[in-house]
Protein backbone atom coordinates (compact mmCIF):
# COMPACT_ATOMS: atom_id res chain seq x y z
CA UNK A 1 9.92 32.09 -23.66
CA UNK A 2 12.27 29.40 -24.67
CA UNK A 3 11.34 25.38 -24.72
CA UNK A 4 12.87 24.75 -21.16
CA UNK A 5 10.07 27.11 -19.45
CA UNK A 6 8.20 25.35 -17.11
CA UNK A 7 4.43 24.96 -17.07
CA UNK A 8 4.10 26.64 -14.20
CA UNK A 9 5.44 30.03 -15.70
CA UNK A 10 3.10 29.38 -18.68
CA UNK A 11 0.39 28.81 -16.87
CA UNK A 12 0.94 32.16 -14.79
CA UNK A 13 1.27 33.47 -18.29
CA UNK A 14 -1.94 32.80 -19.60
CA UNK A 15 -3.60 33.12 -16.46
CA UNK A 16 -2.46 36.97 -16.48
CA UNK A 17 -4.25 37.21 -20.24
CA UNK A 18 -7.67 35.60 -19.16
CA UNK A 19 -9.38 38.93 -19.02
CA UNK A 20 -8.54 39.56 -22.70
CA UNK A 21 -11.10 37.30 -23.34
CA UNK A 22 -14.82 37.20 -22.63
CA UNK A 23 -16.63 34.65 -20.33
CA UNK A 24 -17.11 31.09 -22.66
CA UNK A 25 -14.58 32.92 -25.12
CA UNK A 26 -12.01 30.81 -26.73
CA UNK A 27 -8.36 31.05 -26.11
CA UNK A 28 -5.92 30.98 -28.88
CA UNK A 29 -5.49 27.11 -30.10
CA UNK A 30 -2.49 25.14 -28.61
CA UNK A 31 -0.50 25.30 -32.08
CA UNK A 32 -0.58 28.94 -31.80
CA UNK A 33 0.44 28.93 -27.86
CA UNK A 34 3.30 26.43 -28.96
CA UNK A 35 4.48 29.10 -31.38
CA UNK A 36 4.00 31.84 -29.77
CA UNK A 37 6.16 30.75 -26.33
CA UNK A 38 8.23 28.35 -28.13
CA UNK A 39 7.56 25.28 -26.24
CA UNK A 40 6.70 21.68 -26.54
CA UNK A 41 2.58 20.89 -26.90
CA UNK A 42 2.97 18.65 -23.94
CA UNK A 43 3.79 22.16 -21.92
CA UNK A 44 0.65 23.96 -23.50
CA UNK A 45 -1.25 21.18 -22.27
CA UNK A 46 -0.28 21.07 -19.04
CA UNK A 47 -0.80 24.67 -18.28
CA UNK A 48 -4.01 24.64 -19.94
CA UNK A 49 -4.88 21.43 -17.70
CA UNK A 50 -3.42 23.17 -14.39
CA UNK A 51 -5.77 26.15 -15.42
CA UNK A 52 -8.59 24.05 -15.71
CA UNK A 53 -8.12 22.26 -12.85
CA UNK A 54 -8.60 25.82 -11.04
CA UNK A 55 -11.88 26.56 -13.13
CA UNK A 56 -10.02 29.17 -14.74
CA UNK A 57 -10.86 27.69 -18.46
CA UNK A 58 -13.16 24.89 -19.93
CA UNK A 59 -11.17 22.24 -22.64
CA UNK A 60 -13.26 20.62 -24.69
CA UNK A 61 -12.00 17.88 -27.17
CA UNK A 62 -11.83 18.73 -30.76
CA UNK A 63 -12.76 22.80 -30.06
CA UNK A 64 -10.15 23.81 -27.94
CA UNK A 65 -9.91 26.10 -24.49
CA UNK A 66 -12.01 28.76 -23.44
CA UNK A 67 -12.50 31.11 -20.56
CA UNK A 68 -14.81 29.63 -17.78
CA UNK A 69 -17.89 31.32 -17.46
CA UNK A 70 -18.50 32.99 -13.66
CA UNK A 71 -19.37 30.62 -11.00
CA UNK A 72 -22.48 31.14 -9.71
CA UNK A 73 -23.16 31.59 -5.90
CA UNK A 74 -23.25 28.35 -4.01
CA UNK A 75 -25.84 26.92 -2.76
CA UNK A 76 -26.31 27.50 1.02
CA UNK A 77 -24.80 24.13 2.79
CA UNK A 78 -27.00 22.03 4.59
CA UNK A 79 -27.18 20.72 8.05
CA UNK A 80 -25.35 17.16 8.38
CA UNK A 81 -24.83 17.85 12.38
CA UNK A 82 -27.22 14.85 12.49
CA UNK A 83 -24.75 12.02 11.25
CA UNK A 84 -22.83 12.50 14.23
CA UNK A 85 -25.40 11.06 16.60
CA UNK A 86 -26.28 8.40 13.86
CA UNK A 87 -22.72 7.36 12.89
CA UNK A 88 -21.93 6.74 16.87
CA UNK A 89 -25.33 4.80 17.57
CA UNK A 90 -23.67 1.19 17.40
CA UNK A 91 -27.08 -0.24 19.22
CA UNK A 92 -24.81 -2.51 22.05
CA UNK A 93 -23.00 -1.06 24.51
CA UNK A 94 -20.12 -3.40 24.44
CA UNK A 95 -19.11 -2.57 20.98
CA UNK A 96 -15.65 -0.81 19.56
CA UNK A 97 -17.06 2.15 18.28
CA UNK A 98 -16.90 1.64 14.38
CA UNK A 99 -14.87 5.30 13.22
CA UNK A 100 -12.71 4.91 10.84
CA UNK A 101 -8.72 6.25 10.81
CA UNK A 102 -7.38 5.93 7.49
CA UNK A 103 -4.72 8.21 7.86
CA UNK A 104 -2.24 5.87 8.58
CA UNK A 105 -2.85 4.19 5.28
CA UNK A 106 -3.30 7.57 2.99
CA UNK A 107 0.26 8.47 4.32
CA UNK A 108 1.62 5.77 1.87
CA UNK A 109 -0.83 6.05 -0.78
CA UNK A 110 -1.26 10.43 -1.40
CA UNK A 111 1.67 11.87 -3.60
CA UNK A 112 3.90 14.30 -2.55
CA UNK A 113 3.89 17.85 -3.83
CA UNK A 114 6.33 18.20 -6.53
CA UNK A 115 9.66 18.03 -5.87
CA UNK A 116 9.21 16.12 -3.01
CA UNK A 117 11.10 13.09 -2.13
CA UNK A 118 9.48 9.75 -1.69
CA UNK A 119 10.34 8.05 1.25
CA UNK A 120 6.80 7.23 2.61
CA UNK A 121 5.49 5.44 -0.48
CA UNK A 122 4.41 1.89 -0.68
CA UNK A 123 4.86 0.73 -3.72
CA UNK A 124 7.18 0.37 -6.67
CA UNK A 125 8.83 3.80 -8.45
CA UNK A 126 7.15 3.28 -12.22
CA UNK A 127 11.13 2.37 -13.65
CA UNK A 128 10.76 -1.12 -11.59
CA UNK A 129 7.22 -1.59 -12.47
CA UNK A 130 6.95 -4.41 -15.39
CA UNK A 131 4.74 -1.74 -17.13
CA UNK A 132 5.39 -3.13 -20.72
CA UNK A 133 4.96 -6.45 -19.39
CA UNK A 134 1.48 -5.78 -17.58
CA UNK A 135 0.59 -4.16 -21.05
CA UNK A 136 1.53 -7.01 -23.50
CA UNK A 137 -0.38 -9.34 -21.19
CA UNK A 138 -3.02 -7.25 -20.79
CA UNK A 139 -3.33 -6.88 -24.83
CA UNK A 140 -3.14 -10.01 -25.33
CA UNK A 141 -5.99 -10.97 -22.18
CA UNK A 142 -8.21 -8.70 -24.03
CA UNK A 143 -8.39 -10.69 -27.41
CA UNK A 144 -8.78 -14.16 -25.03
CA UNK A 145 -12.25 -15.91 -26.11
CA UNK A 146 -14.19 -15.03 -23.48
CA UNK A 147 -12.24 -12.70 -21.61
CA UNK A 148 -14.89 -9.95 -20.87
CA UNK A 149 -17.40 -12.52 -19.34
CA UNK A 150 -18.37 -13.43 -16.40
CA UNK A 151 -15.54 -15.43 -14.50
CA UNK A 152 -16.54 -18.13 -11.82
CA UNK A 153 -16.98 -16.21 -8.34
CA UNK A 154 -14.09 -17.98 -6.80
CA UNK A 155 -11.68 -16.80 -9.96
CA UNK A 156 -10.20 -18.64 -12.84
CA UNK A 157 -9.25 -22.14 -12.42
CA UNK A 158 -5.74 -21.51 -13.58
CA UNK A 159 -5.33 -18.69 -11.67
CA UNK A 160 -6.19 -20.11 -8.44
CA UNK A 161 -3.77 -23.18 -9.61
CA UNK A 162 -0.87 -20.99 -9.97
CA UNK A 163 -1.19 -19.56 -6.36
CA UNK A 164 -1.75 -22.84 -4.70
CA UNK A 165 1.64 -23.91 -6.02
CA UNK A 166 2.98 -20.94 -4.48
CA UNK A 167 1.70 -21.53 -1.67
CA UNK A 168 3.12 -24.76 -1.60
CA UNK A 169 2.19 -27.89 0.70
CA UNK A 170 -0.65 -29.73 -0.40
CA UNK A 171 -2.91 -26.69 -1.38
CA UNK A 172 -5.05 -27.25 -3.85
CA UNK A 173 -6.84 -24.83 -6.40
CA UNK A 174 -10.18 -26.00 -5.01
CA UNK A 175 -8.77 -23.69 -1.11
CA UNK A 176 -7.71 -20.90 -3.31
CA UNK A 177 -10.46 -17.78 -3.82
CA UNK A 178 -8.94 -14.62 -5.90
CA UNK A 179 -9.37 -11.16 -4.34
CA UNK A 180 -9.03 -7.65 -5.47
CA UNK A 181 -6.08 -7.21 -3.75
CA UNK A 182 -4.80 -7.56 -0.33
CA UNK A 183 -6.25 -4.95 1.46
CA UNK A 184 -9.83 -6.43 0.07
CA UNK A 185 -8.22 -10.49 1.59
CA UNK A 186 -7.38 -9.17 4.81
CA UNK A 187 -10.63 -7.24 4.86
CA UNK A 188 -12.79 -10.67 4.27
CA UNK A 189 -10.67 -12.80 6.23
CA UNK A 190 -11.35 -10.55 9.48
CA UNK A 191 -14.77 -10.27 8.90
CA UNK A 192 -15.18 -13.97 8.73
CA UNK A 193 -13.34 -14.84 12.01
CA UNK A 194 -14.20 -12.50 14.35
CA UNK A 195 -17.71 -10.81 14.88
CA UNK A 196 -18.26 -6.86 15.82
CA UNK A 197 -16.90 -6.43 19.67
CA UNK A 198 -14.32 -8.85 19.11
CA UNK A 199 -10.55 -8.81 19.88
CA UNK A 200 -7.99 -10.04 17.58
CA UNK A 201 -4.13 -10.29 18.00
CA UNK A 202 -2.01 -8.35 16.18
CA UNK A 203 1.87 -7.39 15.80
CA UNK A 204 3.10 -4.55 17.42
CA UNK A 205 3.98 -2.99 15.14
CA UNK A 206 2.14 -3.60 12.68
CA UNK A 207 1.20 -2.26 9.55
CA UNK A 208 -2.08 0.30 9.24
CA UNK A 209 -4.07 -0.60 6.94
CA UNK A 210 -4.79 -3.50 9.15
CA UNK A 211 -5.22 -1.56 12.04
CA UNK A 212 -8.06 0.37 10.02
CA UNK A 213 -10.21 -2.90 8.85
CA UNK A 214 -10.37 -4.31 12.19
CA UNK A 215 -11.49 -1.13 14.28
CA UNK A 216 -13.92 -0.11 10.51
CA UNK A 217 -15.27 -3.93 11.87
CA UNK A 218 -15.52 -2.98 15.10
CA UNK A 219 -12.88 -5.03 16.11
CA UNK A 220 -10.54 -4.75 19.01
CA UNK A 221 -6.89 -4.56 18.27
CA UNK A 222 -4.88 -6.26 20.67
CA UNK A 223 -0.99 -5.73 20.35
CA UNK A 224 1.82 -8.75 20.91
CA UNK A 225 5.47 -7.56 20.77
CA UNK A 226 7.75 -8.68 17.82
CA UNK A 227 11.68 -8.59 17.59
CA UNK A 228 14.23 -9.24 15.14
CA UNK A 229 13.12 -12.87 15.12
CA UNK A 230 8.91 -12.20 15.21
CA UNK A 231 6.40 -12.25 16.84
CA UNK A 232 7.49 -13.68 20.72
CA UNK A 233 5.53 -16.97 21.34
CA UNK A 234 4.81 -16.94 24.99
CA UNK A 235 3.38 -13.26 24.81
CA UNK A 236 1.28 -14.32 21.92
CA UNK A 237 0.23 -17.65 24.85
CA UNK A 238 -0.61 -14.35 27.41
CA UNK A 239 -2.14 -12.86 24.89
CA UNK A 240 -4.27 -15.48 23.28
CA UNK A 241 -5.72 -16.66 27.43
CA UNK A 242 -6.51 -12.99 28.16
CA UNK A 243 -7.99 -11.97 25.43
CA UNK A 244 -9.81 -14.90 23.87
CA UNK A 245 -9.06 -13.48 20.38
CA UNK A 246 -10.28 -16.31 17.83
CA UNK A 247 -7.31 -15.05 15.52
CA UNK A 248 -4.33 -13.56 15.38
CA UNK A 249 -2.94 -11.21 12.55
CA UNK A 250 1.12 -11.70 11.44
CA UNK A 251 3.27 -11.30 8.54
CA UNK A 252 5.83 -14.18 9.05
CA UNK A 253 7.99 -12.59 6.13
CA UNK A 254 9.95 -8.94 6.02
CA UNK A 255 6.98 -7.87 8.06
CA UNK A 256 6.10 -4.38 7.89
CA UNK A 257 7.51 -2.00 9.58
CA UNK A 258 10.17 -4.08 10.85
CA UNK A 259 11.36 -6.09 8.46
CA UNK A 260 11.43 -9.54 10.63
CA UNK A 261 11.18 -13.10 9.32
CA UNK A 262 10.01 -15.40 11.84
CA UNK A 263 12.22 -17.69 13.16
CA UNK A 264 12.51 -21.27 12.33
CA UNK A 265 11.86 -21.93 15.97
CA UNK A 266 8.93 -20.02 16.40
CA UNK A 267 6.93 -21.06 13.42
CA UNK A 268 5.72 -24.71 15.31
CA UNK A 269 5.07 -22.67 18.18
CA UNK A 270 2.65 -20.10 16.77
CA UNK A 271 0.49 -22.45 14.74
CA UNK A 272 0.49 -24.72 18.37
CA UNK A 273 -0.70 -21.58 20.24
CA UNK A 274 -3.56 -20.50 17.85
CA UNK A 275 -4.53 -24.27 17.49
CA UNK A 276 -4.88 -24.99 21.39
CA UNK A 277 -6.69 -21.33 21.55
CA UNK A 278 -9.63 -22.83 19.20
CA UNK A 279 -7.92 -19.33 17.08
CA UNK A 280 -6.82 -18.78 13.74
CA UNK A 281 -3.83 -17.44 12.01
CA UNK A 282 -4.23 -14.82 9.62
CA UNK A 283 -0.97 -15.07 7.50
CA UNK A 284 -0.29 -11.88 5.27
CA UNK A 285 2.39 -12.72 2.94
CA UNK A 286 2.77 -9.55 1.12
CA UNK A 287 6.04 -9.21 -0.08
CA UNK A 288 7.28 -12.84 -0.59
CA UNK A 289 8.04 -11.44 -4.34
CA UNK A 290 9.92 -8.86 -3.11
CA UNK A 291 12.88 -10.72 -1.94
CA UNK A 292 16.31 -9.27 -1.89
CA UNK A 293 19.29 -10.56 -4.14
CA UNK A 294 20.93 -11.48 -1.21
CA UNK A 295 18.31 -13.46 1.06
CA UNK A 296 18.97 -16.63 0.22
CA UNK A 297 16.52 -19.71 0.66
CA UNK A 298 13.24 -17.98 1.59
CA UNK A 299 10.70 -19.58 4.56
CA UNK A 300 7.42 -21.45 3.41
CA UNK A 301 4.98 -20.01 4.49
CA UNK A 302 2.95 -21.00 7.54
CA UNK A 303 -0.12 -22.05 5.86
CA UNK A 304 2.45 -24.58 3.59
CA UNK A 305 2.85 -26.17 7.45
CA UNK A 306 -0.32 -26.28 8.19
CA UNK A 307 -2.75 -29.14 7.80
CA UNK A 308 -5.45 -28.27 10.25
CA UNK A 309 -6.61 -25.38 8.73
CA UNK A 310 -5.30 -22.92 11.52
CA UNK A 311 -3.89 -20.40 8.93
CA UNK A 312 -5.67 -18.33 6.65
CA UNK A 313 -3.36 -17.14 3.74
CA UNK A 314 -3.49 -14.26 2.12
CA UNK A 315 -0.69 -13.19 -0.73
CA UNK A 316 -0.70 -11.28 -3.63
CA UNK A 317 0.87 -9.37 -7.16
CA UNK A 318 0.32 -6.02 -6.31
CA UNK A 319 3.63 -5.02 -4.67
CA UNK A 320 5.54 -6.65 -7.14
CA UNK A 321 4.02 -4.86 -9.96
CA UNK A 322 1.63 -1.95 -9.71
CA UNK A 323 -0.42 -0.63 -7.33
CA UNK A 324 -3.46 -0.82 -10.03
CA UNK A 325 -2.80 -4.56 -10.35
CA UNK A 326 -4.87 -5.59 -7.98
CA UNK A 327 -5.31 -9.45 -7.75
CA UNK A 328 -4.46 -11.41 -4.82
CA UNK A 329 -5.58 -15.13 -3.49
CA UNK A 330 -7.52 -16.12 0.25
CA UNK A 331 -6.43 -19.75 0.59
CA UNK A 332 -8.22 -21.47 3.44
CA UNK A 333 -8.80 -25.31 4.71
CA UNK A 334 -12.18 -26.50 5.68
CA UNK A 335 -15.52 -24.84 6.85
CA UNK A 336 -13.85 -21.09 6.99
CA UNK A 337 -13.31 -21.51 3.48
CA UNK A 338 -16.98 -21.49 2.44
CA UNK A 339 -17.57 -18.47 4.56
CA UNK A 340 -14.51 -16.50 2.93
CA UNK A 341 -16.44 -17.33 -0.64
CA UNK A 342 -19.56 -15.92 0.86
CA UNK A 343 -18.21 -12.99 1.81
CA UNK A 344 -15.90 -12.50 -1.03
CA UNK A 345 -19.03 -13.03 -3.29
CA UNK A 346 -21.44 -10.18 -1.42
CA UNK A 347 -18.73 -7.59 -0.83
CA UNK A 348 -17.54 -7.82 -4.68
CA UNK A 349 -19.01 -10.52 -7.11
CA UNK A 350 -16.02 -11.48 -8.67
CA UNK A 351 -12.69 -9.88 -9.97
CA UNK A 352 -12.98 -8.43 -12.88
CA UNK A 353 -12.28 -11.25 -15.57
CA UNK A 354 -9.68 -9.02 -17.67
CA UNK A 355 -7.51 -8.38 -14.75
CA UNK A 356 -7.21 -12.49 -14.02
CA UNK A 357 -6.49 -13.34 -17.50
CA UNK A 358 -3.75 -10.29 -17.20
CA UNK A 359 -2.49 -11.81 -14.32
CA UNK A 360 -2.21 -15.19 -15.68
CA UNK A 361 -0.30 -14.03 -19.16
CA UNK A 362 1.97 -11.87 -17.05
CA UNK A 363 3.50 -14.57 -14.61
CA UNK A 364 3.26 -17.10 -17.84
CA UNK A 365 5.59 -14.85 -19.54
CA UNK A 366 9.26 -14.51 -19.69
CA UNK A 367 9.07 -11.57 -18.53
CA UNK A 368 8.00 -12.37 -14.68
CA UNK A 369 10.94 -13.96 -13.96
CA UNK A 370 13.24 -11.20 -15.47
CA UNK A 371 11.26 -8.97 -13.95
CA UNK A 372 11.50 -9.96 -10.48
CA UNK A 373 15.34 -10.41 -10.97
CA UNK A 374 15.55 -7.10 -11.31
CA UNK A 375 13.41 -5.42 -8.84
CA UNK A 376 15.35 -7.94 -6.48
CA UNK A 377 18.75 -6.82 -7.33
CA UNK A 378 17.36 -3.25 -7.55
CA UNK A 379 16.20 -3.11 -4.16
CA UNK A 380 19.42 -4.68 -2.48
CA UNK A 381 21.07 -1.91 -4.27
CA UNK A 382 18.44 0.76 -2.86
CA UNK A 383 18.36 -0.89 0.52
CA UNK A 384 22.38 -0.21 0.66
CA UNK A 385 22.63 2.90 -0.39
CA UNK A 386 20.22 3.63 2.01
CA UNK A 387 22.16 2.22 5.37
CA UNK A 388 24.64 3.86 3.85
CA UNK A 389 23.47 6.83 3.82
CA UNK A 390 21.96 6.74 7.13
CA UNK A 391 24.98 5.54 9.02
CA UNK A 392 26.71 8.72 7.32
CA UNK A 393 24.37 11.79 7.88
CA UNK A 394 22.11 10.39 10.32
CA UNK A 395 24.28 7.99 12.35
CA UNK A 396 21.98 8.85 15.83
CA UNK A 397 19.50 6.64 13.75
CA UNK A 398 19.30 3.61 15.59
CA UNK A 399 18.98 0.37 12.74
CA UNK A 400 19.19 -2.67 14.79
CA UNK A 401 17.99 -4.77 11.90
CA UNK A 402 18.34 -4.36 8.14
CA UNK A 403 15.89 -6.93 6.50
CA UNK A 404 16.85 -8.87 3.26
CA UNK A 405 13.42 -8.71 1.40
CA UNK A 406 10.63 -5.91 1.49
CA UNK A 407 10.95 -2.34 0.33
CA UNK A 408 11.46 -0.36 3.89
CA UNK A 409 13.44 0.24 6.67
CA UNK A 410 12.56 1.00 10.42
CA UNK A 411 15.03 3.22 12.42
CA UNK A 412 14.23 4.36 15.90
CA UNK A 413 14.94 7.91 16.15
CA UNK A 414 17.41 9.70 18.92
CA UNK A 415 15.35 9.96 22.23
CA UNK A 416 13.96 13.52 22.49
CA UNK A 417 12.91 13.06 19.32
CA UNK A 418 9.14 13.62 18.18
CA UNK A 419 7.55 12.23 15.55
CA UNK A 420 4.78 15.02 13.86
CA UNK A 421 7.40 17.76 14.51
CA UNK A 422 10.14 15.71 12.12
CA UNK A 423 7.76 14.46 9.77
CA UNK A 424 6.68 18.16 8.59
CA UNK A 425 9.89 19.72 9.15
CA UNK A 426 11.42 16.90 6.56
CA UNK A 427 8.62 17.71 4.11
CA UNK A 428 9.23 21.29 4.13
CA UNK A 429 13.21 20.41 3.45
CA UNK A 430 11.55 18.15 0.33
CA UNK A 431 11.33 14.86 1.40
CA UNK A 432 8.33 12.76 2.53
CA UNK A 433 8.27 10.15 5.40
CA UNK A 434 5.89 8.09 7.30
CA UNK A 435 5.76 8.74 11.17
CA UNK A 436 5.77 5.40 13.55
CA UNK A 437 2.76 6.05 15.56
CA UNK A 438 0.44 4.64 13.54
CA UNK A 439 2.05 1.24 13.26
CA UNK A 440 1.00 0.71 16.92
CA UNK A 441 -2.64 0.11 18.57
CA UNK A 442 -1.17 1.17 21.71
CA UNK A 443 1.19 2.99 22.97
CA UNK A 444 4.45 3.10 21.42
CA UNK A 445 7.97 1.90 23.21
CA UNK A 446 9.91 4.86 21.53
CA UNK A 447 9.38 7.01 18.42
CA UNK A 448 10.24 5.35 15.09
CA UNK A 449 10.33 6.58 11.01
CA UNK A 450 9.52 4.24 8.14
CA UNK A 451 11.60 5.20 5.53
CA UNK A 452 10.78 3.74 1.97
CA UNK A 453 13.58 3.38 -1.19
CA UNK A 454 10.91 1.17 -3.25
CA UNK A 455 9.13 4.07 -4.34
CA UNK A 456 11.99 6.90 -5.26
CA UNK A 457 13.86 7.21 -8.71
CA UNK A 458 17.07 5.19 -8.22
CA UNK A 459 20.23 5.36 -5.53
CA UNK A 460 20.52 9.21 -6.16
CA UNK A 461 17.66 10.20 -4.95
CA UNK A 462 18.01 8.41 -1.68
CA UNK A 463 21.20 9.55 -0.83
CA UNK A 464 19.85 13.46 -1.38
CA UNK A 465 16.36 12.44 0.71
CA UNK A 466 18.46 11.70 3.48
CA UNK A 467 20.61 14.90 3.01
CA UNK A 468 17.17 16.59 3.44
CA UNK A 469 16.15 14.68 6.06
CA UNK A 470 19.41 15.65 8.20
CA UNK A 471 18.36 19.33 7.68
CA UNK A 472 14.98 18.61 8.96
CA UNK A 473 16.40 16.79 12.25
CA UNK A 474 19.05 19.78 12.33
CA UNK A 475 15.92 22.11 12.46
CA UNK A 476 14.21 19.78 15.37
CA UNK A 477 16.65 18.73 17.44
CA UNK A 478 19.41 21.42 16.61
C-alpha cells in the first residue's frame, strides 16, 4: 500500500483483520501500521478513528487500539407514546401549537458527505476565516487579568462601546447588551415583544431560522412581500391593521434569501408604519461585514434613524469570522431594553468572558481590517464566477437581482420545476443546495434554490458545483 492510499481502503483493511485478534485484544501500534502500509500516521489515525466510530475498536490514549469487546443486547426501549399528548397540550385553545421545524436551519448548518459540494452552507469556507487572527486574540484574551471571571451580565464595557459605534447615531454603550450570537438576539428580542398566540410580521422570504424561534414561541408568522428594493411599505400598512402584530421582523441589508437592501425611500416609511402601529422593528443586520468590494457607500442602519426606540437591533461577528465565534450585540432604546437584559440574563447568564475579550483583541487588531478586505474582495470574486457560471450552464435560471454584499444568491428555477426532486438529484451528482420552501411561512409564488459560494473552496469549485448541478436538472427536467 503506497502513501497516497486513502483511509478508507485502510480502514477496510484492518477491518478485514479484526478477527485475528481477540475481544479487548490490542491491535498492532500505529508505528507499526505506518510501516507496514507505508503511509502517513495521520492516515493510521483516521482509519483507526473511522473504526472506532463504528464500535469496531476502543483507542485509548497512551496504550493504543484494541478490538471492541461484543455489544451486549440492548435494553428493551421504553414507551415515550405519552409525550405526544403532553408536548401538544398548550392549555389555551387559541395558541400556535409550539412544534418545532428546524430543518430549514440544519440544511445550512449539517456537512455534506464527502466529496460533496457546498452550496447550501452558511458560513465562511475555513481559507476566509481569520483563523490565525481569532487564535492570536484568543491567546492573548486568555493571559488578560481577569479574563476567566465573571463579566457584567450585560457584557464588557468596551465591547458594548465598540458596537454602539457601529451602530452609529447616538447609541450609547449603556443600549448595547452582548449575546451569544444572533440566533440567541433574535431569539430574546421575539420573546420580549410578542407573547405566546401572537402574530408578528415577517419578510417573505425570509430566512429560517427565524421562522423556527417564532412558531418554537408560539408565535404566528405573518408574511409581507419584498422585492428588489425590500420589504413593500403599504403591504407592511395592510399587514400591520390586520394583524395587529406588535413587531415586525426585516433585514434592511443583503437580506437573506434575496439579497435586497432597502431602499432609501422606504426606510422613513417603515419606521412610520411600525411607530403609528404602537409595533416594533426587529432589525437583523447580519451581514453588514460582509460587504462586497464593489458596493459602495453602505446604508445605516435603521436603528441609527431611529430615536423613538421603534427598532430593536440586532448585529453580530459570527458571519464574518467563524461559526464558533459566537458574540453578537441587542441594542434597544427605552423600557424594552430592560426586558431584553432580563431575558438575556435567565436564558444564559452572561457570555462567556473569554469569548468577549477575544472579540475585543480581534477587531482591535490589524488584522480585522485586512481581514475583511479580503473576504470582501473574495466574495465579489465568488459571487462572479458564480453568475457566470449560471448564465452559462444553467441560463433557464431566472437571477433578477445579484446583490453586492452577503454570501448567496436566489434564482427562481424554470416553471415545472420542483424543489425536493432537484435538491436530491443535485446531491447525488455531488453538490449540496438549499431548497426555497422553507424561506416562506406560506405558500410560495414559484419554486426557488439558495445557492451559497461563501462556504466552498475558491472559484473552482463553484464553477464544477454548477456543472453538477446542470446534470441534476438534466436528470429532472430532461
Amino acid at each position: 500500500m503506497h502513501e497516497r492510499s486513502s483511509v478508507a481502503e485502510l480502514a477496510e483493511q484492518l477491518r478485514r483483520e479484526l478477527d485475528r485478534y481477540s475481544p479487548g485484544g490490542k491491535l498492532p501500534s500505529s508505528r507499526a501500521l505506518v510501516e507496514r502500509f507505508r503511509v502517513s500516521p495521520v492516515t493510521v489515525s483516521r482509519a483507526l478513528a473511522q473504526l472506532a466510530a463504528e464500535g469496531l475498536v476502543v483507542t485509548r490514549p497512551g496504550a493504543g487500539a484494541f478490538r471492541a469487546r461484543t455489544r451486549t443486547a440492548p435494553a428493551p426501549a421504553g414507551d415515550t407514546s405519552w409525550q405526544e399528548v403532553a408536548l401538544s397540550a398548550d392549555g389555551a385553545a387559541d395558541l400556535v401549537p409550539r412544534s418545532v421545524d428546524a430543518s430549514g436551519v440544519l440544511v445550512s448548518l449539517a456537512a455534506p458527505p464527502p466529496g460533496v459540494i457546498e452550496f447550501n452552507g452558511g458560513y465562511l469556507h475555513p481559507s476566509l476565516q481569520p483563523e490565525r487572527a481569532m487564535a492570536a486574540a484568543l491567546s492573548r484574551a486568555g493571559r488578560r487579568p481577569g479574563a476567566w471571571g465573571r463579566p457584567p451580565m450585560e457584557g464588557l464595557p468596551e465591547l458594548r462601546e465598540w458596537f454602539a459605534r457601529g451602530i452609529g447615531g447616538s447609541f450609547t454603550a449603556a443600549e448595547v447588551l452582548i449575546t451569544a450570537g444572533g440566533q440567541s438576539a433574535l431569539t430574546t428580542a421575539l420573546r420580549a415583544l410578542a407573547p405566546p398566540g401572537a402574530p408578528v410580521l415577517v419578510e417573505s422570504p425570509t430566512y429560517p431560522g427565524m421562522l423556527a424561534i417564532a412558531r418554537a414561541a408560539g408565535l404566528r408568522p405573518v408574511p409581507v412581500p419584498v422585492d428588489a428594493d425590500g420589504v413593500k411599505p403599504a403591504l407592511l400598512a395592510d399587514a400591520f391593521r390586520a394583524s395587529g402584530a406588535p413587531a415586525f421582523v426585516c433585514q434592511p441589508l443583503f437580506q437573506n434569501p434575496t439579497g435586497a437592501v432597502l431602499a432609501p425611500e422606504r426606510r422613513g416609511e417603515v419606521l412610520r408604519i411600525a411607530r403609528q402601529a404602537g409595533a416594533f422593528v426587529v432589525e437583523d443586520d447580519f451581514v453588514r461585514r460582509l460587504v462586497h468590494e464593489d458596493a459602495g457607500p453602505l446604508p445605516r442602519p435603521l436603528a441609527a434613524d431611529d430615536p423613538d426606540g421603534v427598532v430593536v437591533h440586532v448585529c453580530s461577528l459570527t458571519k464574518a469570522t467563524s461559526p464558533s465565534f459566537r458574540v453578537s450585540a441587542l441594542a434597544a432604546r427605552g423600557p424594552v431594553l430592560e426586558r431584553l437584559r432580563a431575558i438575556q440574563v435567565v436564558d444564559t447568564f452572561f457570555v462567556p468572558r473569554p469569548l468577549q475579550e477575544a472579540a475585543l483583541e480581534l477587531v482591535g487588531s490589524p488584522a480585522w481590517p485586512r481581514h475583511l478586505r479580503s473576504v470582501s474582495a473574495e466574495l465579489k470574486a465568488r459571487r462572479d464566477a458564480m453568475t457566470t457560471a449560471l448564465g452559462l450552464h444553467l441560463p433557464d435560471f431566472a437571477l433578477p437581482h445579484v446583490p453586492s454584499g452577503g454570501y448567496h444568491l436566489w434564482p427562481r428555477l424554470p416553471d415545472g420545476a420542483e424543489e425536493s426532486a432537484l435538491t436530491a438529484a443535485a446531491l447525488r451528482a455531488g453538490v449540496a443546495i438549499t431548497p426555497g420552501r422553507p424561506y416562506f411561512s406560506a405558500e410560495p409564488p414559484a419554486a426557488h434554490v439558495r445557492l451559497s459560494f461563501a462556504a466552498v473552496a475558491g472559484t473552482g469549485e463553484i464553477a464544477e458545483g454548477v456543472r453538477r448541478l446542470r446534470t441534476a436538472c438534466e436528470e429532472v427536467l430532461g
